[in-house]
Structure formats: structure tokens, C-alpha cells
C-alpha atoms as a PDB file:
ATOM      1  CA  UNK A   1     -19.863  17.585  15.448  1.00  0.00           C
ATOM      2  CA  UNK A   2     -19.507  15.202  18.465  1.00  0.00           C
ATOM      3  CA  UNK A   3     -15.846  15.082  19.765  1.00  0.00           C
ATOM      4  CA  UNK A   4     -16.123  11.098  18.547  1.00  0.00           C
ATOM      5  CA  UNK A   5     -16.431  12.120  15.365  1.00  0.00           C
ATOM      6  CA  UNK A   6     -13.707  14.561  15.123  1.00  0.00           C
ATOM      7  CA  UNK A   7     -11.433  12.294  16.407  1.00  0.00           C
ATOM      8  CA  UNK A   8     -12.550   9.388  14.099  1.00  0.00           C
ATOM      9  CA  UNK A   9     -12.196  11.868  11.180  1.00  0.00           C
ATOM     10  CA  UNK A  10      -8.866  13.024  12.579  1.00  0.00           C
ATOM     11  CA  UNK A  11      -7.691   9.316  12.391  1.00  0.00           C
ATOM     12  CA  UNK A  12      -8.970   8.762   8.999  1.00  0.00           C
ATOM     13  CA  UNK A  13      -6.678  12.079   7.596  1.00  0.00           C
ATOM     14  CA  UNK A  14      -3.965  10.857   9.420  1.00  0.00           C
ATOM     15  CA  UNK A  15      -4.346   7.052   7.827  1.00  0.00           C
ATOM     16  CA  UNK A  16      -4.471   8.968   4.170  1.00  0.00           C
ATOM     17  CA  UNK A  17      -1.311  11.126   4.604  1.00  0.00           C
ATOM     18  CA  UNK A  18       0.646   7.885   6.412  1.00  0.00           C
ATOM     19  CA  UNK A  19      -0.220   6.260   2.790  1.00  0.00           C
ATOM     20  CA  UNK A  20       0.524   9.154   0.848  1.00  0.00           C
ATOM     21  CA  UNK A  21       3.897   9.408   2.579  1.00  0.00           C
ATOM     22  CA  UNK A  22       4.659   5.980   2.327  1.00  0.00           C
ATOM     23  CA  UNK A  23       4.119   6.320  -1.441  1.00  0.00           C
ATOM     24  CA  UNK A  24       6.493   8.908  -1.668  1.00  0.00           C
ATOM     25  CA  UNK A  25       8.905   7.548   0.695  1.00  0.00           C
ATOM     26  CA  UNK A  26       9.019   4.335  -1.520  1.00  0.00           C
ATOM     27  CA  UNK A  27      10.197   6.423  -4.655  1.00  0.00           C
ATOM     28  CA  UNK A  28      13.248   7.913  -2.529  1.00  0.00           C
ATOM     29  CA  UNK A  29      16.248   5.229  -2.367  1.00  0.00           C
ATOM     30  CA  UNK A  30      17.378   6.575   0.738  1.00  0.00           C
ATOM     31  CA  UNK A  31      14.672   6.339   2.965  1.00  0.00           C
ATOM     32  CA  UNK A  32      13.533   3.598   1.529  1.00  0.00           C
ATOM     33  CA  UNK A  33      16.641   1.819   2.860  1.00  0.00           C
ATOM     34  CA  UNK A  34      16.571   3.226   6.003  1.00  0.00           C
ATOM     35  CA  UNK A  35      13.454   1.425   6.590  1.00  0.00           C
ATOM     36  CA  UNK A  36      11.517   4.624   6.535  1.00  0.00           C
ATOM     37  CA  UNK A  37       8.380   3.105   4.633  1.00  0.00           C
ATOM     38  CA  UNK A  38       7.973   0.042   6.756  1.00  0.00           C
ATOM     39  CA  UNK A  39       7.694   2.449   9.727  1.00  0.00           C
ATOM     40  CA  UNK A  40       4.725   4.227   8.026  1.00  0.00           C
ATOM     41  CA  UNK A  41       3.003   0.868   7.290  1.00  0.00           C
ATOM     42  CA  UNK A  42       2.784   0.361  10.593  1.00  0.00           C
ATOM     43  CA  UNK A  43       2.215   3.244  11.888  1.00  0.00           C
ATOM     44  CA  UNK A  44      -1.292   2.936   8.941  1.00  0.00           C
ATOM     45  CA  UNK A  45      -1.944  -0.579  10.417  1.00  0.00           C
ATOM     46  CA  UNK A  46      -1.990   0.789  14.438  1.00  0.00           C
ATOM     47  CA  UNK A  47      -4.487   4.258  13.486  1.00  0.00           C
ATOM     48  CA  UNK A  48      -6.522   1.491  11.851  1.00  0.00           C
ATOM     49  CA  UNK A  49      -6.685  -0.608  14.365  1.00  0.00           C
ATOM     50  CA  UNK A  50      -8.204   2.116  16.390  1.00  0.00           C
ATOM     51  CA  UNK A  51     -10.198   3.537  13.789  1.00  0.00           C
ATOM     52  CA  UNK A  52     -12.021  -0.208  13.914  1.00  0.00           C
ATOM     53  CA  UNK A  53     -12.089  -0.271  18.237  1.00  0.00           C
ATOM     54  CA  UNK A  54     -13.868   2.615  17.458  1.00  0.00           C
ATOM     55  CA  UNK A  55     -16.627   1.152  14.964  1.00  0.00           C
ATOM     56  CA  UNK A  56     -16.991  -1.747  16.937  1.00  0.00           C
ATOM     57  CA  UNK A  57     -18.398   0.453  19.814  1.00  0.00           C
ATOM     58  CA  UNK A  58     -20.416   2.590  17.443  1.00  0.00           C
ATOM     59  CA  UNK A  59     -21.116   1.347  14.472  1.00  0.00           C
ATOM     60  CA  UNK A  60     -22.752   4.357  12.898  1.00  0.00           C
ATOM     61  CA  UNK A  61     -19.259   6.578  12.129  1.00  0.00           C
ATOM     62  CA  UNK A  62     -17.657   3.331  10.205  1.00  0.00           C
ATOM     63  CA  UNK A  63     -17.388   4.459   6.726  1.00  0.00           C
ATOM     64  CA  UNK A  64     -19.604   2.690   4.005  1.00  0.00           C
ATOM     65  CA  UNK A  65     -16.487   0.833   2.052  1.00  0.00           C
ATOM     66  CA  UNK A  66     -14.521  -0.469   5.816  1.00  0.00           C
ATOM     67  CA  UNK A  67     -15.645  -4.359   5.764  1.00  0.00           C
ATOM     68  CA  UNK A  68     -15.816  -4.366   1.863  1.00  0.00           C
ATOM     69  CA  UNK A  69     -12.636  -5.594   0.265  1.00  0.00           C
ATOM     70  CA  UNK A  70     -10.633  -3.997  -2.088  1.00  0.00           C
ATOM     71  CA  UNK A  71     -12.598  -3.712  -5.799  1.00  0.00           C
ATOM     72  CA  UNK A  72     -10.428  -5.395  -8.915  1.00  0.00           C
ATOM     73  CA  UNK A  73     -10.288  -1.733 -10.389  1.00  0.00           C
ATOM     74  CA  UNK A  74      -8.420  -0.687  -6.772  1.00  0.00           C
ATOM     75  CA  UNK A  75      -5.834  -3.335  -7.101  1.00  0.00           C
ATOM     76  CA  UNK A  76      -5.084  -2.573 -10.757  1.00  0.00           C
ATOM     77  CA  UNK A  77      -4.417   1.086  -9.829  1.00  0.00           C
ATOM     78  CA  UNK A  78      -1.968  -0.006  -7.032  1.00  0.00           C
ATOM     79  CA  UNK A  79      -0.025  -2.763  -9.420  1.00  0.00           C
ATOM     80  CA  UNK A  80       0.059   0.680 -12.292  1.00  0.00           C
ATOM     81  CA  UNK A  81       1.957   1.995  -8.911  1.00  0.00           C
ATOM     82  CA  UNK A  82       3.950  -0.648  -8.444  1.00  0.00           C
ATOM     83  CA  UNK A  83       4.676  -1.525 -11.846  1.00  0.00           C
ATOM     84  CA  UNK A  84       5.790   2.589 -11.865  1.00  0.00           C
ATOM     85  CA  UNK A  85       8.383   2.258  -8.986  1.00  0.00           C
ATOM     86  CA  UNK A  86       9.589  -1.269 -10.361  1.00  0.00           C
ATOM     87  CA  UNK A  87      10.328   0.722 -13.483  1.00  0.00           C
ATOM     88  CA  UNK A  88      12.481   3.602 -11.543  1.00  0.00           C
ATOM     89  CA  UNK A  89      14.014   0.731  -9.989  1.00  0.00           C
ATOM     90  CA  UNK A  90      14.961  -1.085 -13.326  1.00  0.00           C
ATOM     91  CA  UNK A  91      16.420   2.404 -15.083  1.00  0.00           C
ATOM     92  CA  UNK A  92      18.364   2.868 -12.235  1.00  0.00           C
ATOM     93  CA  UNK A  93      19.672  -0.439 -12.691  1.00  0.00           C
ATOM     94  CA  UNK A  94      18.219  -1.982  -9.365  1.00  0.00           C
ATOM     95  CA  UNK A  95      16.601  -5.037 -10.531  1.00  0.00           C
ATOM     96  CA  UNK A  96      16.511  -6.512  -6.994  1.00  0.00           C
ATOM     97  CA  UNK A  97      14.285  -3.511  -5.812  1.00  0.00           C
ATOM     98  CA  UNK A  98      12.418  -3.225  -8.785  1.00  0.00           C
ATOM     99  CA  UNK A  99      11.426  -7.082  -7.830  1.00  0.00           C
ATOM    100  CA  UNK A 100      10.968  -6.043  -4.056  1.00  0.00           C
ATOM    101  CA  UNK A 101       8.464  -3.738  -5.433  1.00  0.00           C
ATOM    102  CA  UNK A 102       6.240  -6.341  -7.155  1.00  0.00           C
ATOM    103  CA  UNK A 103       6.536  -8.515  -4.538  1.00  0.00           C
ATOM    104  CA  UNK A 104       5.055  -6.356  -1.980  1.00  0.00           C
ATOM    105  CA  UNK A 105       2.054  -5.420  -4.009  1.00  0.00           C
ATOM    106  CA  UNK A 106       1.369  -9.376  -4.522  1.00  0.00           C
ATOM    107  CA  UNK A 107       2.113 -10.266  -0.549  1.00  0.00           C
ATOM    108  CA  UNK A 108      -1.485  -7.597  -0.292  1.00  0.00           C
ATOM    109  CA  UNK A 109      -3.265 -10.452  -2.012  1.00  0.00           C
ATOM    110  CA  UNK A 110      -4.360  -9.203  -5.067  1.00  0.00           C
ATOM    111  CA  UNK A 111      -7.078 -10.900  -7.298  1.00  0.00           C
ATOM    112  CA  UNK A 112      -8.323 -11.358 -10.769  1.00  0.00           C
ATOM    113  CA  UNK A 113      -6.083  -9.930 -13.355  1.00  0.00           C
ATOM    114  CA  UNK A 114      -4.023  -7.819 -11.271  1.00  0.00           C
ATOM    115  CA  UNK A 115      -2.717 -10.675  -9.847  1.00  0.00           C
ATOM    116  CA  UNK A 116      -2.072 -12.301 -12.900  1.00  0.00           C
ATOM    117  CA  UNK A 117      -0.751  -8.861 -14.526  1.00  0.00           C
ATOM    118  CA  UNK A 118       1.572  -8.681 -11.151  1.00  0.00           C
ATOM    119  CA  UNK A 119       3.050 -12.282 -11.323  1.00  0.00           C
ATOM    120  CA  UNK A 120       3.605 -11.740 -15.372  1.00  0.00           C
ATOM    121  CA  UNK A 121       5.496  -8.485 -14.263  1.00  0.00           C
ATOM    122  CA  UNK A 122       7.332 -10.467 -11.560  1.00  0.00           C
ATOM    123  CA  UNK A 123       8.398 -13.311 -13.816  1.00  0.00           C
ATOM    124  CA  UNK A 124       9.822 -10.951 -15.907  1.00  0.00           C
ATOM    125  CA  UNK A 125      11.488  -9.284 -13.728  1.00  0.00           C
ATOM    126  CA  UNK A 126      13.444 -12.720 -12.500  1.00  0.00           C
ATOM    127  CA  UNK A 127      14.279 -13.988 -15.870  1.00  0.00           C
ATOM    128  CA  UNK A 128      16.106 -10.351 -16.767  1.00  0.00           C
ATOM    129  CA  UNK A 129      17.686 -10.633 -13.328  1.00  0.00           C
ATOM    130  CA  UNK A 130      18.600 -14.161 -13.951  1.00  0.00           C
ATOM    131  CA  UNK A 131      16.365 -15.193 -10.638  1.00  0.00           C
END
């Protein structure tokens, strides 16, 4: 294995824990508030932004899926996630988060019927929070 492609597959880990962090990090009220989860998006956003200097000068490690957008099938499974920590949100009686949370999943840009699914959940949200 070249040293290239240990360091592209390196990157690609780290991009998959950063998410699986911030997933987890977005269920815990305190870090969420300390802006923990923003941090980890960004940190995502910069090891893919190198991940793609790196397929632009070869071409032959970028993975199958990179250019291809997200399927309708991967956006439903992140609004189920969503929907799930707009839920904790709502039994713990913070409606504003729980809103938060749909709102970030729709500012991805969504299609199809998650986005419908997602605004439905949103407007729902509102009219029990009198929004």
C-alpha cells in the first residue's frame, strides 16, 4: 500500500468517526450547548476538503460514491435520525431544540419525500410550540 493511500484511507476513518461523534454529541444536552457538535462539523468539512485536493491530483483513490449525491433512501435514514433526537428533545420538554434538530437536517437540502416528511415534522413541531 502506497503511503498516498494510507493516508487517504486514514482521512476517510477519521471523516467516519468525526460523524459518528457528532451523532452522539448531538444526543448529549451538554455538549451540544457548548457548541461541541458544530466543532466536529467542521472539523468533517476541512478532512474533506483534503480528502478531495487529494482526488483532484489522483483521481484513481476517489471512492466510487464521492461526486454522486446523496440517494433518497440516505436522506430518509438521516430525517429517521433527526426525527429520533427531535423526539428526545420533545420528552424532555425542549421543543425549541427538538425544532433546531429538524431544521438542520432540512438546511442539508434534502429531496423527494424526505423533504416533504421533514417540513411535515417541522410544521408540527411549530404549531405545538406555538411558532
Amino acid at each position: 500500500m502506497s503511503k498516498l493511500t494510507e493516508i487517504e484511507r486514514v482521512l476517510s476513518l477519521c471523516a467516519e468517526q468525526l460523524a459518528v461523534c457528532a451523532g452522539e454529541m448531538a444526543r448529549r444536552k451538554q455538549l451540544q450547548e457548548e457548541k461541541a457538535v458544530l466543532k466536529l462539523g467542521k472539523a468533517i468539512a476541512e478532512v474533506n476538503e483534503v480528502r478531495t485536493a487529494i482526488y483532484e491530483m489522483y483521481p484513481d483513490l476517489k471512492p466510487e460514491h464521492w461526486d454522486s449525491p446523496p440517494t433518497d433512501e440516505q436522506y430518509f435514514e438521516w430525517f429517521q435520525e433527526a426525527k429520533k433526537i427531535a423526539e428526545e428533545y420533545v420528552e424532555e420538554g425542549q421543543l425549541d431544540q427538538a425544532i433546531s434538530a429538524i431544521e438542520s437536517f432540512i438546511f442539508i437540502g434534502p429531496t423527494g419525500p424526505a423533504e416533504s416528511l421533514a417540513r411535515e415534522e417541522l410544521a408540527r413541531l411549530r404549531e405545538k410550540n406555538g411558532v
